[in-house]
N, C-alpha and C. Protein backbone atom coordinates (compact mmCIF):
# COMPACT_ATOMS: atom_id res chain seq x y z
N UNK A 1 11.20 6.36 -3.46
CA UNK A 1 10.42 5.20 -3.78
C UNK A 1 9.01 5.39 -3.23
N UNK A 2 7.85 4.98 -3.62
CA UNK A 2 6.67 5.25 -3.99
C UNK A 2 6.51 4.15 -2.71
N UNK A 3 5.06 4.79 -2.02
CA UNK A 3 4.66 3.13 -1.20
C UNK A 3 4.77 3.45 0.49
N UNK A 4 4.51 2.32 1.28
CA UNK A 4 4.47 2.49 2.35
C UNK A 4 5.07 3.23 3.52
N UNK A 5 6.87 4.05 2.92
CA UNK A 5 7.21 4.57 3.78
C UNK A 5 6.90 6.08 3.43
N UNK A 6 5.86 6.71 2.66
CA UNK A 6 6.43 7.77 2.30
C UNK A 6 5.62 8.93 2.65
N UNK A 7 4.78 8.72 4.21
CA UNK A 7 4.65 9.32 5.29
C UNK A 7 6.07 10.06 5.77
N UNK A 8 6.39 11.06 5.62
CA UNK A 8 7.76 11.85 5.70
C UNK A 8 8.72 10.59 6.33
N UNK A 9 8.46 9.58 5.90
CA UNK A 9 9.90 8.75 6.38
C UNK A 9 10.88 8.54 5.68
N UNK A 10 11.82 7.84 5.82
CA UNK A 10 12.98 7.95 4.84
C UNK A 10 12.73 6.43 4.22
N UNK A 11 12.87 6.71 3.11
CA UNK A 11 12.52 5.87 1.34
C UNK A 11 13.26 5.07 1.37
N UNK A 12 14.91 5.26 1.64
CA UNK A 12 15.60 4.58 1.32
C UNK A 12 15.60 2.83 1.65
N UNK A 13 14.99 2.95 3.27
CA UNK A 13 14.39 1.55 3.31
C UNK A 13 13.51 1.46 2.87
N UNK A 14 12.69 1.42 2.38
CA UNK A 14 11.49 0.63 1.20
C UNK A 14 11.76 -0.57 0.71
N UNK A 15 10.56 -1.31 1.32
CA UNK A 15 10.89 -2.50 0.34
C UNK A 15 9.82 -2.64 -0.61
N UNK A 16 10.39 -2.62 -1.62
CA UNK A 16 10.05 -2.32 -3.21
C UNK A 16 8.31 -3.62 -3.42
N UNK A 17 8.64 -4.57 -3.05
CA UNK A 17 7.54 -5.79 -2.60
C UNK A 17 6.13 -5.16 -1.73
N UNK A 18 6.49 -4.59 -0.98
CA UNK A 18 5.94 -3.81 0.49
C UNK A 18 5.39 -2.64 -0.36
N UNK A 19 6.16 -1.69 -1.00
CA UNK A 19 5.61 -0.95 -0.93
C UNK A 19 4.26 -0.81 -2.43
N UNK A 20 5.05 -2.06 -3.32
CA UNK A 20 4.05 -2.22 -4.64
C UNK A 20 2.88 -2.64 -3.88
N UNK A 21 2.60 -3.36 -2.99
CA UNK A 21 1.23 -4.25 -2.63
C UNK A 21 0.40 -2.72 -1.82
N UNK A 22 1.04 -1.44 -0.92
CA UNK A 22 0.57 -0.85 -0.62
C UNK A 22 0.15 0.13 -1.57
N UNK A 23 0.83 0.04 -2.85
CA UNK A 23 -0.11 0.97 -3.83
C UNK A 23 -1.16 0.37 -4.59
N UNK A 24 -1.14 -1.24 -4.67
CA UNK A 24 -1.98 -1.99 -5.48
C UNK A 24 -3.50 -1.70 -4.39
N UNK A 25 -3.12 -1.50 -2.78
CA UNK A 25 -4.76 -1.15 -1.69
C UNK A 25 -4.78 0.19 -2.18
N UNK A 26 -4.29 0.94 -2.07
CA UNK A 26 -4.66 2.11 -2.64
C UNK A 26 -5.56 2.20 -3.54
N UNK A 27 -4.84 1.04 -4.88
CA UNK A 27 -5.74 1.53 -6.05
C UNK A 27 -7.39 0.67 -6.27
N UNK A 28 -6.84 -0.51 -5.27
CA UNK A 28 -8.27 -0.70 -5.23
C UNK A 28 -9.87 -0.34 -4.24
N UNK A 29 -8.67 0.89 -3.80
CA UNK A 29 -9.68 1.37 -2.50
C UNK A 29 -10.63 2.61 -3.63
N UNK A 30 -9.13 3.20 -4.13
CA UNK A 30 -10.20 4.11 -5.41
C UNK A 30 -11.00 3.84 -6.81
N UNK A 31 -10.80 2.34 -7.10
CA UNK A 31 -11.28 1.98 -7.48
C UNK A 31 -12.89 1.45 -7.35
N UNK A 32 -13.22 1.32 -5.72
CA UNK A 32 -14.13 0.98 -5.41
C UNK A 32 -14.51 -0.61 -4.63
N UNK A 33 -13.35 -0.67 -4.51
CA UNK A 33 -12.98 -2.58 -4.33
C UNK A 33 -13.01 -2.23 -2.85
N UNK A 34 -13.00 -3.56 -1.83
CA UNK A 34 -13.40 -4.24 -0.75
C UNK A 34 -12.17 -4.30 -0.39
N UNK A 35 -11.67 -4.27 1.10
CA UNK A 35 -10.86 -4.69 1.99
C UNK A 35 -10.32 -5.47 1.75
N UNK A 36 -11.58 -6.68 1.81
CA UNK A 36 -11.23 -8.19 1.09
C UNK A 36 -11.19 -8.86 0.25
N UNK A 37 -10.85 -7.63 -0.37
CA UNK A 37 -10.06 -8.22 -1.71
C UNK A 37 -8.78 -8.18 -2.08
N UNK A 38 -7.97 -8.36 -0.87
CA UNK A 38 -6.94 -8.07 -0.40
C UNK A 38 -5.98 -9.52 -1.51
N UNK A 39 -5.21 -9.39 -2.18
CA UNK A 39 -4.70 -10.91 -2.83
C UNK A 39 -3.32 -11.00 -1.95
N UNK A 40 -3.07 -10.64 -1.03
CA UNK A 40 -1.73 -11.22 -0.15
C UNK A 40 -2.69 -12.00 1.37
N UNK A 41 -1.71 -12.90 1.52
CA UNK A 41 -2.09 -13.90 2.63
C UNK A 41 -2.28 -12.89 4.12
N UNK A 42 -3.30 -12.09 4.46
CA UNK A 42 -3.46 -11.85 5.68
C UNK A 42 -2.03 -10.99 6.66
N UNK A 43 -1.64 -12.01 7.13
CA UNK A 43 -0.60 -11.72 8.02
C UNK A 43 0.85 -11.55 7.34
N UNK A 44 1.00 -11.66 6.07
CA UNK A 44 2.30 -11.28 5.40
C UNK A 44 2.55 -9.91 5.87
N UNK A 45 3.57 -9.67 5.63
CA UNK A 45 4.03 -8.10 5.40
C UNK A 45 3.31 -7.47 3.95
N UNK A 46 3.28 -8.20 2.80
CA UNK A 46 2.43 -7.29 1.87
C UNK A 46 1.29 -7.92 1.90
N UNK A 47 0.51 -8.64 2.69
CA UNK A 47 -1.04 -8.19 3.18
C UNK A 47 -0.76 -7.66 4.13
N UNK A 48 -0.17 -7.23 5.11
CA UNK A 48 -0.31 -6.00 5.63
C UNK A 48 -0.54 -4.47 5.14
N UNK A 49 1.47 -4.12 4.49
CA UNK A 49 1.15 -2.94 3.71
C UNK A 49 0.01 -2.74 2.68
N UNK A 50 -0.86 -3.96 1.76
CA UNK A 50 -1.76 -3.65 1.23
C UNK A 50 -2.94 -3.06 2.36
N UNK A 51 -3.59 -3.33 3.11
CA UNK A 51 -4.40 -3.27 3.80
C UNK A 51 -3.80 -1.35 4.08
N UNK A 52 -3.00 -1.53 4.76
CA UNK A 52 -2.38 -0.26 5.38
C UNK A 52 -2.69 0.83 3.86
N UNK A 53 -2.36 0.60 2.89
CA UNK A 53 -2.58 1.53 1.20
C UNK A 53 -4.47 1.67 1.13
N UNK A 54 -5.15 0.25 1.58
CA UNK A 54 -6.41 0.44 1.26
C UNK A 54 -7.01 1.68 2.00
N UNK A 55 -6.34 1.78 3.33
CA UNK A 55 -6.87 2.49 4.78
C UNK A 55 -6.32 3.87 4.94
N UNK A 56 -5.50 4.14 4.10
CA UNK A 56 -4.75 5.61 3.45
C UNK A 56 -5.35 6.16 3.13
N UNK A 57 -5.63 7.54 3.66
CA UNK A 57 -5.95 8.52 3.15
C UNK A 57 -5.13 9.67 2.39
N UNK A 58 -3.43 9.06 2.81
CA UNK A 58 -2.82 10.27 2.44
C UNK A 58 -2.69 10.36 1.04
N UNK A 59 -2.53 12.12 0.28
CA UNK A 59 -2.68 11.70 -0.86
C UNK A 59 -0.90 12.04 -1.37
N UNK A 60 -0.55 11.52 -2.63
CA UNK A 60 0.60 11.66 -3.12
C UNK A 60 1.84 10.76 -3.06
N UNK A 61 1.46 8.93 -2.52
CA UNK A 61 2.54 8.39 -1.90
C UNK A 61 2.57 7.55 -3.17
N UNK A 62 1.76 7.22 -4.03
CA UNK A 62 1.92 6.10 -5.20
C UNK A 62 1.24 6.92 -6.35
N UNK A 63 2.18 6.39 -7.47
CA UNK A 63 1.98 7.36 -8.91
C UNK A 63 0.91 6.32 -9.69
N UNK A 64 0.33 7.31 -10.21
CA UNK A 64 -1.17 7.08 -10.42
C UNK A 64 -1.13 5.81 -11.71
């Protein structure tokens, strides 16, 4: 599964929620978009993992 755990961790926990919002920062980091343009509430878990996808550098964790 694609998304926040897939820093050599194991996938199998992924949460599918978690890890869509960390590919949606991703794509708006390469897109050219703002931090804050974050659309999850701050302190959620997927405004977190988004934030955490925007701040990624790694490459290969969410399909394009």
């Amino acid at each position: 599964m694609p998304g926040q755990l897939c820093a050599g961790q194991d996938h199998k926990n992924a949460i599918v929620k978690n890890s869509k919002a960390y590919c949606e920062g991703r794509r708006a980091k390469a897109d050219g978009g703002s931090v804050g343009n974050n659309p999850h509430i701050a302190a959620s878990d997927a405004g977190v993992s988004w934030v955490s996808g925007f701040n990624s550098s790694e490459a290969g964790c969410c399909a394009s």
